[in-house]
C-alpha atoms as a PDB file:
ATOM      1  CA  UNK A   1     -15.181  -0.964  -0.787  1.00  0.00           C
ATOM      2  CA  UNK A   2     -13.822  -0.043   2.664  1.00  0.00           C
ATOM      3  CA  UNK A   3     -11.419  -1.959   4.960  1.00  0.00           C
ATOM      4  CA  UNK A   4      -9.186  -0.872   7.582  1.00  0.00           C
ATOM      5  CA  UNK A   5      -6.298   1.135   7.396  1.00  0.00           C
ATOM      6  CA  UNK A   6      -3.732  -1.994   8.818  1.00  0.00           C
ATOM      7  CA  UNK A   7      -5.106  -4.405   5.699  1.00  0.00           C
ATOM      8  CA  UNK A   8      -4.623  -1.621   3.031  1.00  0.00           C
ATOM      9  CA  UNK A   9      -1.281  -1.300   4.477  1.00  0.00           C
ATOM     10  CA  UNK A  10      -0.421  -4.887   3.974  1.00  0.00           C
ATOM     11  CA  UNK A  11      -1.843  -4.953   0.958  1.00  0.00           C
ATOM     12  CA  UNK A  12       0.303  -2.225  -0.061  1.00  0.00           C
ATOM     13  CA  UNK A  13       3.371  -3.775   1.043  1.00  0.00           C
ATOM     14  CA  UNK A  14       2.575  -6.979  -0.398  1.00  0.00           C
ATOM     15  CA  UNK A  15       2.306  -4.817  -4.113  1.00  0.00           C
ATOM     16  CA  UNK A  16       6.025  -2.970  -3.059  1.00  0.00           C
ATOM     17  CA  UNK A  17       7.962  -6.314  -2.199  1.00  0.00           C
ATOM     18  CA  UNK A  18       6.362  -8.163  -4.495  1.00  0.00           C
ATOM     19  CA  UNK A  19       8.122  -5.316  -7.491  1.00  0.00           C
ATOM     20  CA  UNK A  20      11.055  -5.342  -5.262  1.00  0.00           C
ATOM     21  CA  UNK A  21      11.656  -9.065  -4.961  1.00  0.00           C
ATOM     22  CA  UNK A  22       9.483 -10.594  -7.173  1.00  0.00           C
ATOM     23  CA  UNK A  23       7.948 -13.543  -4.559  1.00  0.00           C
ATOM     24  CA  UNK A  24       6.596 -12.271  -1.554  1.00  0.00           C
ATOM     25  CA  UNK A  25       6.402 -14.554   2.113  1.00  0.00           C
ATOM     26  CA  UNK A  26       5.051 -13.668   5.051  1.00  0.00           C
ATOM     27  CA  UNK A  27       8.645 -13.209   6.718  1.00  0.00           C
ATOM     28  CA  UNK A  28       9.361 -10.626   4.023  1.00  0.00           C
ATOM     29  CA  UNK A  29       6.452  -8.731   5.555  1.00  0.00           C
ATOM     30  CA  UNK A  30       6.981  -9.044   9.040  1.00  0.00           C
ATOM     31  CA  UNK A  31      10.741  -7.797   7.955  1.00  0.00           C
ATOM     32  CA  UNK A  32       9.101  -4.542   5.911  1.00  0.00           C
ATOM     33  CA  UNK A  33       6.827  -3.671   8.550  1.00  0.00           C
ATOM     34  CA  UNK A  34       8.645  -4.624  11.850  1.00  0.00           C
ATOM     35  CA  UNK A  35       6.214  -6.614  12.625  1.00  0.00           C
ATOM     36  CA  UNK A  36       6.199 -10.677  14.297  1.00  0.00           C
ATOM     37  CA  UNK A  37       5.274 -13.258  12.246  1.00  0.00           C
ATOM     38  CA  UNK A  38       2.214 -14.568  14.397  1.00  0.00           C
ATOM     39  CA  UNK A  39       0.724 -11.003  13.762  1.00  0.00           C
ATOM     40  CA  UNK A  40       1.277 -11.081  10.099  1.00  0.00           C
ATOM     41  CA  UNK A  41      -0.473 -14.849   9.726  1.00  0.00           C
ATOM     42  CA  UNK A  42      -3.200 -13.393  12.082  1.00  0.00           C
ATOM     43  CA  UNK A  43      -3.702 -10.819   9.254  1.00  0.00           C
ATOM     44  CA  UNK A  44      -2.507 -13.308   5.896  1.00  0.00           C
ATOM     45  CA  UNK A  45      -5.691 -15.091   6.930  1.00  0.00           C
ATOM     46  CA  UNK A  46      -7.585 -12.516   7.639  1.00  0.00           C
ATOM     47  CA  UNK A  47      -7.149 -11.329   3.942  1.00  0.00           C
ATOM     48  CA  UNK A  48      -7.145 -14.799   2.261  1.00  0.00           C
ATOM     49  CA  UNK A  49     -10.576 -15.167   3.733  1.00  0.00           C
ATOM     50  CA  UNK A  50     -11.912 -11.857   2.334  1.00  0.00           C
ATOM     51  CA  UNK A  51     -10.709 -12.553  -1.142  1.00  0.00           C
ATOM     52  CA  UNK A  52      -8.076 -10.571  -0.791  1.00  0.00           C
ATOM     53  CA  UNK A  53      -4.597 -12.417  -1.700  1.00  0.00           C
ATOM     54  CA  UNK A  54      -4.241 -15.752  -1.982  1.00  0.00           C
ATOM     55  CA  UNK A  55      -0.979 -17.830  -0.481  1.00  0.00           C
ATOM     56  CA  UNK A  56       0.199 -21.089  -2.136  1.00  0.00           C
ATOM     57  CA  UNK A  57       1.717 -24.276  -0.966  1.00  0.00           C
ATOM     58  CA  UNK A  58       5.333 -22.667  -0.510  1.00  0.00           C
ATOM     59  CA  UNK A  59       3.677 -19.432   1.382  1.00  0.00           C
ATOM     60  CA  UNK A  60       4.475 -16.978  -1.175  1.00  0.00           C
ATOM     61  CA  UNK A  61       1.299 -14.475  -1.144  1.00  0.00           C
ATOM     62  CA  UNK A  62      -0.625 -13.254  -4.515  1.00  0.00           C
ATOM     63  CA  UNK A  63      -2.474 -10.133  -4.813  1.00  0.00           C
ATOM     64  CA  UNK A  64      -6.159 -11.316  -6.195  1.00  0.00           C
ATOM     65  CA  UNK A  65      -7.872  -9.087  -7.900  1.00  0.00           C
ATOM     66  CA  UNK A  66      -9.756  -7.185  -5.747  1.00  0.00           C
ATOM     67  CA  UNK A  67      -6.365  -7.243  -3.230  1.00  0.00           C
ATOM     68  CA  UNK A  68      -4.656  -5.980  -6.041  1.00  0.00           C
ATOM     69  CA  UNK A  69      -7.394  -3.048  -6.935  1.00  0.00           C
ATOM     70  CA  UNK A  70      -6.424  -2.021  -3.074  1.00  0.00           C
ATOM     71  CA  UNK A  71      -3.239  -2.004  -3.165  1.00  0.00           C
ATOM     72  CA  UNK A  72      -2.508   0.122  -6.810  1.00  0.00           C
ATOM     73  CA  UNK A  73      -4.581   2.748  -5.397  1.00  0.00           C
ATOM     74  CA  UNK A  74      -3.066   3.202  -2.017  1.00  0.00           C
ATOM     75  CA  UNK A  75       0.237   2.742  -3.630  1.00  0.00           C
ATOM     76  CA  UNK A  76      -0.759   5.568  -6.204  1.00  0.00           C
ATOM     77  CA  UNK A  77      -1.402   7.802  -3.703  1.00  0.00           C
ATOM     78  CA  UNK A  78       1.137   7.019  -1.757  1.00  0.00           C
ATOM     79  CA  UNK A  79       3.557   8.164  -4.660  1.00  0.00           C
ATOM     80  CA  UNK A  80       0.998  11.737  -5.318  1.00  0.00           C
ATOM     81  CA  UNK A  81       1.393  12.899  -2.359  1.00  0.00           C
ATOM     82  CA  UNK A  82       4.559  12.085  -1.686  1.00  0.00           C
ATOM     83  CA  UNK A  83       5.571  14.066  -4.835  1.00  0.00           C
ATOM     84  CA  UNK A  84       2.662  16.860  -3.447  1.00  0.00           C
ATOM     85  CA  UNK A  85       4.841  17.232  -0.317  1.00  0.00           C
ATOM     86  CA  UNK A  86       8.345  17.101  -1.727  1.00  0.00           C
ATOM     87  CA  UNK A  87       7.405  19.859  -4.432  1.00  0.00           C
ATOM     88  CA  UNK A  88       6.517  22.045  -1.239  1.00  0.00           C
ATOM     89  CA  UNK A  89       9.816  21.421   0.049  1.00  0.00           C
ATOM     90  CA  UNK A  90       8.986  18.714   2.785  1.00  0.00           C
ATOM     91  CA  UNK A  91      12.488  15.990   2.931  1.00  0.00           C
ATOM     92  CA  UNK A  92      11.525  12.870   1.351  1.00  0.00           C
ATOM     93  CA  UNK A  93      11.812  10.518   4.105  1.00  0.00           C
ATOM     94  CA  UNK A  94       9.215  13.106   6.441  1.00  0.00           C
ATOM     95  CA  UNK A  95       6.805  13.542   2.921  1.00  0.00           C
ATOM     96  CA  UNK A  96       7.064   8.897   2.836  1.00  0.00           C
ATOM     97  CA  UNK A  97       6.390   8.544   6.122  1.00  0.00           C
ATOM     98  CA  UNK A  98       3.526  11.724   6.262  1.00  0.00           C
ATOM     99  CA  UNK A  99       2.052  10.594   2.958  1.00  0.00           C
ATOM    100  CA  UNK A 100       1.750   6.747   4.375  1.00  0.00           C
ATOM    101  CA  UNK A 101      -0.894   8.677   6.987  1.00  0.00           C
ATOM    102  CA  UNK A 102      -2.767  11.245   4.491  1.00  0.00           C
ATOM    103  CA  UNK A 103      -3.353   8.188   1.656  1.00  0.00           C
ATOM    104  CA  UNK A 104      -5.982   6.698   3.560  1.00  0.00           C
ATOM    105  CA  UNK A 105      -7.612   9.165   4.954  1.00  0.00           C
ATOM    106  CA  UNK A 106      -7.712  11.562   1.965  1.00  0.00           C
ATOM    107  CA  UNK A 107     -11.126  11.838   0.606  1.00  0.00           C
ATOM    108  CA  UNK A 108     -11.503  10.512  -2.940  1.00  0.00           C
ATOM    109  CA  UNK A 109     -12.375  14.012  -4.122  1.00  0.00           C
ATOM    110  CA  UNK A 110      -9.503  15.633  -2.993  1.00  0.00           C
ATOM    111  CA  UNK A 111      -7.353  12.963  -3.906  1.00  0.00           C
ATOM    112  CA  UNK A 112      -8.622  13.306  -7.792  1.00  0.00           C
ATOM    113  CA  UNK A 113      -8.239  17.242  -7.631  1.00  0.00           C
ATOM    114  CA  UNK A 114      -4.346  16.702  -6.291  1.00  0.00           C
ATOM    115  CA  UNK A 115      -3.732  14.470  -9.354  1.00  0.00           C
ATOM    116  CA  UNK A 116      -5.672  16.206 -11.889  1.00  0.00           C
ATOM    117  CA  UNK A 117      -3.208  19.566 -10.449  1.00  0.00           C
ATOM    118  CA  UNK A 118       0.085  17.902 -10.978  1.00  0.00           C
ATOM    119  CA  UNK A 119      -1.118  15.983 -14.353  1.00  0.00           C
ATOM    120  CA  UNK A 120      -1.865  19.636 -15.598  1.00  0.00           C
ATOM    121  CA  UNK A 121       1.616  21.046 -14.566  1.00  0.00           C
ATOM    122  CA  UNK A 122       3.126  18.036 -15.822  1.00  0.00           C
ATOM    123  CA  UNK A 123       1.664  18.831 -19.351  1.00  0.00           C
END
């Protein structure tokens, strides 16, 4: 499944905060992101109307499934290549914020090959 980079980024998000602080609003968002609020409803609904989270009658958001699925794997390699890039001696805050660019672009291939390396050293 493909969707833009700006809804796996949300999706993301919504998967950190939601570990972080347990409920998860739109505000909390806007706040992570440094975004306004009118953009993040613009995108809330864009996402609730593809399946992907679902927001109940107090506005705290819920990763569906297939939201969910999204988010663990960006997440995931979010955290690889982030390790990748500190083990080579990048600072962590310059491997975050370079990782949060490589994770969606990566292709799947080399993605698997990068964990498969450090799952092997690991051992």
């Amino acid at each position: 499944m493909q969707i833009k980079e700006s809804a796996e980024n949300y999706l993301e998000t919504i998967l950190v905060l939601k570990e972080q602080l347990g409920q998860v609003r739109s505000i909390d968002l806007a706040n992570e992101l440094g975004f306004t609020k009118p953009s993040v409803s613009v995108a809330m609904k864009k996402l609730r109307e593809n399946g992907y989270i679902q927001v109940d009658e107090n506005g705290y958001i819920t990763l569906k499934k297939a939201g969910y699925e999204i988010a663990s794997q960006i997440y995931d390699r979010h955290k690889t290549i982030t390790s990748l890039l500190i083990s080579a001696g990048v600072n962590a805050k310059t491997a975050s914020e370079d990782a949060c660019r490589i994770e969606h672009v990566i292709s799947n291939e080399s993605y698997q090959c990068i964990k498969n390396y450090f799952a092997k050293k690991e051992s």
